[in-house]
N, C-alpha and C. Protein backbone atom coordinates (compact mmCIF):
# COMPACT_ATOMS: atom_id res chain seq x y z
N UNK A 1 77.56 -33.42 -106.06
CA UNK A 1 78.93 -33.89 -105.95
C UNK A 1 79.66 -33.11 -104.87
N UNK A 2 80.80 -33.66 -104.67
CA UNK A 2 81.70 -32.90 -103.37
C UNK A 2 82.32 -31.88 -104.36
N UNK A 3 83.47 -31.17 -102.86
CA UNK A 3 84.09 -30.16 -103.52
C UNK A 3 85.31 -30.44 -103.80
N UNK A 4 85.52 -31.90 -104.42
CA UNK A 4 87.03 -32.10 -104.29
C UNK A 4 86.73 -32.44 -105.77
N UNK A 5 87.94 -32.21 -106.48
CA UNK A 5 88.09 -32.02 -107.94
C UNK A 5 89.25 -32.51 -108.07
N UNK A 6 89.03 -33.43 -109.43
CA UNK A 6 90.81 -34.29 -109.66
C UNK A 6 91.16 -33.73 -111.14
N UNK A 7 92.37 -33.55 -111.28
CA UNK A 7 92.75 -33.47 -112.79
C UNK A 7 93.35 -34.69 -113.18
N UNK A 8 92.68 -34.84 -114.11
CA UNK A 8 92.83 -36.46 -114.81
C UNK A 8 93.69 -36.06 -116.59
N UNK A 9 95.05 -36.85 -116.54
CA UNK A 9 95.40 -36.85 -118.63
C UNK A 9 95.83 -38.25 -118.49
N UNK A 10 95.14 -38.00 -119.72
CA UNK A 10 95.54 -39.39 -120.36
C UNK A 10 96.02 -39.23 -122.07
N UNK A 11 96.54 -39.92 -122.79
CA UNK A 11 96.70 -40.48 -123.39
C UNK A 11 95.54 -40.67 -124.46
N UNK A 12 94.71 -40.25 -125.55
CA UNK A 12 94.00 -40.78 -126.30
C UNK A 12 94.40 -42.26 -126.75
N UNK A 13 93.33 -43.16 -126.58
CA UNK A 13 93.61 -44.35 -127.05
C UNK A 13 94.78 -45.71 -126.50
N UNK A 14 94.71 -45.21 -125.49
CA UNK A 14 95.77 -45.91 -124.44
C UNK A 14 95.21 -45.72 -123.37
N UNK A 15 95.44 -46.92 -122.11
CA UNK A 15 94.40 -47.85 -121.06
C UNK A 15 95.45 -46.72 -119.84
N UNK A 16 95.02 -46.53 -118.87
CA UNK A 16 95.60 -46.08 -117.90
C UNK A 16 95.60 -44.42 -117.63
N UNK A 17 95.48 -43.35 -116.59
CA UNK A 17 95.40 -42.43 -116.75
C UNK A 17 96.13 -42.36 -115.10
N UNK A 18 96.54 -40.32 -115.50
CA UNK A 18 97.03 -40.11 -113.98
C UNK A 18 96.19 -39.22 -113.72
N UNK A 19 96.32 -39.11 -112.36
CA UNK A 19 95.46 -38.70 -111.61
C UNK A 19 95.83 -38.16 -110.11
N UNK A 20 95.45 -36.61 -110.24
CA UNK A 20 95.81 -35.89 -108.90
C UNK A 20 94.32 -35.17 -108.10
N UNK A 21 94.41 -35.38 -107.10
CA UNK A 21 93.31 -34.73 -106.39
C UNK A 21 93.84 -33.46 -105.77
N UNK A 22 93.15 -32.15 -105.89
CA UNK A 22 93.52 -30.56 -105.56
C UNK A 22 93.43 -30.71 -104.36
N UNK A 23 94.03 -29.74 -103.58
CA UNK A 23 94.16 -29.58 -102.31
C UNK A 23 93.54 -28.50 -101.48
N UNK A 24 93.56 -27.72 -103.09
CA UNK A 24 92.87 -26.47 -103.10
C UNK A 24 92.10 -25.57 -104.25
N UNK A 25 90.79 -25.12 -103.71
CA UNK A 25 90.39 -24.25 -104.59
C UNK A 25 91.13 -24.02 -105.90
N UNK A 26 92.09 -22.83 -105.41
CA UNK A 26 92.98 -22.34 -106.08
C UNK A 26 93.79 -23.69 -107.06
N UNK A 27 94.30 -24.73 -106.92
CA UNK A 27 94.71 -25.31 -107.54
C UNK A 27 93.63 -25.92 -108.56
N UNK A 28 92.66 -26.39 -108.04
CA UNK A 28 91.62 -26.56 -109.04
C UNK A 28 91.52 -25.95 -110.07
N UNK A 29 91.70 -24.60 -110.02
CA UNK A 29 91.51 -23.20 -111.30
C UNK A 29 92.77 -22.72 -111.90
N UNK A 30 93.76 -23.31 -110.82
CA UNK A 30 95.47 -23.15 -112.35
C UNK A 30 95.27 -24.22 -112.71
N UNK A 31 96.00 -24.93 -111.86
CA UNK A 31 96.53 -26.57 -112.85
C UNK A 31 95.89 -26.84 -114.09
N UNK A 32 94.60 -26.70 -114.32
CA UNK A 32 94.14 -27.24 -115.95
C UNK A 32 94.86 -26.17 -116.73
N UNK A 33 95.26 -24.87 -116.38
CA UNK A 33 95.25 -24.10 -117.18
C UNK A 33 96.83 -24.46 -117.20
N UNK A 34 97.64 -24.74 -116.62
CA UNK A 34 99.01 -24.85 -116.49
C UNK A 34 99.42 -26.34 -117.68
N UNK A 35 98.52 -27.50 -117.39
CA UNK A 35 98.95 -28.24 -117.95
C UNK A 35 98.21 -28.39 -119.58
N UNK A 36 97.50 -27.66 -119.59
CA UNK A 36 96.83 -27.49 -120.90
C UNK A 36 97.91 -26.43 -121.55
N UNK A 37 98.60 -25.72 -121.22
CA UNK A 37 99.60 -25.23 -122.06
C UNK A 37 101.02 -25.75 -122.01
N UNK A 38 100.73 -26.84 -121.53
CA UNK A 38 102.23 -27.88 -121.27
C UNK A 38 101.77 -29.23 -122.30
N UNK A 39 100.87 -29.50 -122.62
CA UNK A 39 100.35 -31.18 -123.15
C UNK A 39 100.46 -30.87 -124.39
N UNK A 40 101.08 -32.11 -124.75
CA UNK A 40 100.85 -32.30 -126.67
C UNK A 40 100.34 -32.63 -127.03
N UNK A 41 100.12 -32.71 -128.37
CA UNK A 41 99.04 -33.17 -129.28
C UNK A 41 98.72 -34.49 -128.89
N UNK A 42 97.42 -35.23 -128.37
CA UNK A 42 97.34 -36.60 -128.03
C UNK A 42 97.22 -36.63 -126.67
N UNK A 43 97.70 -35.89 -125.81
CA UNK A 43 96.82 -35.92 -124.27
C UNK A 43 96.08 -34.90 -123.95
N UNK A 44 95.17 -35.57 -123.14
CA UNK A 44 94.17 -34.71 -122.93
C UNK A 44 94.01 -34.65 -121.37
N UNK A 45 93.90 -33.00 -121.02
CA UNK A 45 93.41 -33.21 -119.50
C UNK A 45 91.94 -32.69 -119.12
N UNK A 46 91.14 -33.74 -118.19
CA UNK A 46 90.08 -33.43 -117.66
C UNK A 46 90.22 -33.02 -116.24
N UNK A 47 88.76 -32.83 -115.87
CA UNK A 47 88.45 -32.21 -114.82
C UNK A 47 87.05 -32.86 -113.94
N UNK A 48 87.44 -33.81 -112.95
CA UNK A 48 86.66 -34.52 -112.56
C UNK A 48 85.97 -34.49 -111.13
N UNK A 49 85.27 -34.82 -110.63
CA UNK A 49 84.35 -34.56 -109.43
C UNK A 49 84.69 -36.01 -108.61
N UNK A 50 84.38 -37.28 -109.26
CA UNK A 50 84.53 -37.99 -109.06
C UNK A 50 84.73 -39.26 -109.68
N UNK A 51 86.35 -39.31 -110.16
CA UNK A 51 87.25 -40.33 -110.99
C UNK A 51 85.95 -41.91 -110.77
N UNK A 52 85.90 -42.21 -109.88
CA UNK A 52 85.16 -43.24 -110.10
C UNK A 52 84.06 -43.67 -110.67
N UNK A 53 83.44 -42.61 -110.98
CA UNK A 53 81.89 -42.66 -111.83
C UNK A 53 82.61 -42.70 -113.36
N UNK A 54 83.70 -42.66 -113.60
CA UNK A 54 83.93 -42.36 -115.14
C UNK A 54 84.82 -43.34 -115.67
N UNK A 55 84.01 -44.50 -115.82
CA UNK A 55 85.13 -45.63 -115.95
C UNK A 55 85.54 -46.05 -117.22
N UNK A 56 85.54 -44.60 -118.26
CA UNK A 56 86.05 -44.58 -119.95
C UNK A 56 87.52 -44.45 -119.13
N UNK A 57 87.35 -43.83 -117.89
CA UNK A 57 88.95 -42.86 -117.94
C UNK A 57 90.11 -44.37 -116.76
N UNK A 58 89.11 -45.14 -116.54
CA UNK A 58 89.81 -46.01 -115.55
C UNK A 58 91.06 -47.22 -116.89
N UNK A 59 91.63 -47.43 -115.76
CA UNK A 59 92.46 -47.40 -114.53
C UNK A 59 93.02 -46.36 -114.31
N UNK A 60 93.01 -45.54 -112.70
CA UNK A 60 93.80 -44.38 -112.64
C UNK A 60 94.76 -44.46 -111.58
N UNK A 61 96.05 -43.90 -112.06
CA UNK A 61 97.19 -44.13 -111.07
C UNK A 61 97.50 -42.45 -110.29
N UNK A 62 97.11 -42.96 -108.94
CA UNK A 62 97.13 -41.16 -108.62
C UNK A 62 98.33 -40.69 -107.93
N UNK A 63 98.80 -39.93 -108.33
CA UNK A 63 99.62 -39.09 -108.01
C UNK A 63 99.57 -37.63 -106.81
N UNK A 64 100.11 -38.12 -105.33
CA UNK A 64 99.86 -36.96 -104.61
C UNK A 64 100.82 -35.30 -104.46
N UNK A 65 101.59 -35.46 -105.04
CA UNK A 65 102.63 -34.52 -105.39
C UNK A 65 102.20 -33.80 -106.62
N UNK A 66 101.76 -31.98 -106.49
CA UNK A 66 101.69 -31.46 -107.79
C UNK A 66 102.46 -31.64 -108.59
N UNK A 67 103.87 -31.20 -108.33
CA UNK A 67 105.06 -30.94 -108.95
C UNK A 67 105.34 -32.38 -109.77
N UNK A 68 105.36 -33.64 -108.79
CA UNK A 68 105.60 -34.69 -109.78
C UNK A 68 104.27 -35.00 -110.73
N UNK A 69 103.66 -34.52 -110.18
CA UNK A 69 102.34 -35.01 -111.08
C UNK A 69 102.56 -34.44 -112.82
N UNK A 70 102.72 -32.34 -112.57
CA UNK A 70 102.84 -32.15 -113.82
C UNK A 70 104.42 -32.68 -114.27
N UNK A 71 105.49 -33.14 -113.66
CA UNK A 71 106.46 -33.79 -114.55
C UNK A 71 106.08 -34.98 -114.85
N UNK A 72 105.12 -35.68 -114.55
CA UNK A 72 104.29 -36.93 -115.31
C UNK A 72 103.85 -36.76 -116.47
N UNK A 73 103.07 -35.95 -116.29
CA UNK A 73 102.02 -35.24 -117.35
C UNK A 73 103.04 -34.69 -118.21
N UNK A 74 104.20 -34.27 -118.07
CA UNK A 74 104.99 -33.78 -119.26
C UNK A 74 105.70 -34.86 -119.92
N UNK A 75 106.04 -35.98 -119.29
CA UNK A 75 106.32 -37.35 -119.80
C UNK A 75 105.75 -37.97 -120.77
N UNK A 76 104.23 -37.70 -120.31
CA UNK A 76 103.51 -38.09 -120.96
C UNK A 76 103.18 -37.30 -122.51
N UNK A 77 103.71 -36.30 -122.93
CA UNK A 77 104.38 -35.69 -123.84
C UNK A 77 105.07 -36.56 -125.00
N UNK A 78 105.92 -37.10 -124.45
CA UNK A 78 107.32 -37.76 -125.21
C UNK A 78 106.65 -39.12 -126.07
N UNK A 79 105.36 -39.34 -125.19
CA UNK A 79 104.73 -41.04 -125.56
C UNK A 79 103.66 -40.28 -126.63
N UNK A 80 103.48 -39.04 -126.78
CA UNK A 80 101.69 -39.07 -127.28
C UNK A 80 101.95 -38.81 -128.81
């Protein structure tokens, strides 16, 4: 696989997921850890190589902005 890594949450049991691709190393190795102590009970975040081989997690709406990404992901809070 490449070296590009996406963080993928979704929603248990609900169609659609977001989806950010790292920019960097370094972001690769916070962000899970950042939004795994931000997510509630009912979302879950992964860690993917390549979103397209994993089509439990499809449809994915990607998001290029960290910052809006984890205020997505905290949205996604309020629904889970």
């Amino acid at each position: 696989m490449g070296d590009k890594k996406y963080i993928v949450a979704k929603i248990f049991d609900k169609q659609g997921r977001l989806a950010y691709q790292c920019k960097t190393v370094n972001e690769a190795r916070c962000l899970p850890g950042t939004l795994e102590a931000l997510r509630a009970d009912g979302v879950q975040i992964v860690i993917l190589d390549c979103p397209e081989i994993y089509s439990e997690y499809a449809p994915y709406s990607y998001v290029e902005d960290m910052k809006k990404y984890i205020d997505m992901v905290s949205q996604m809070n309020r629904v889970a």
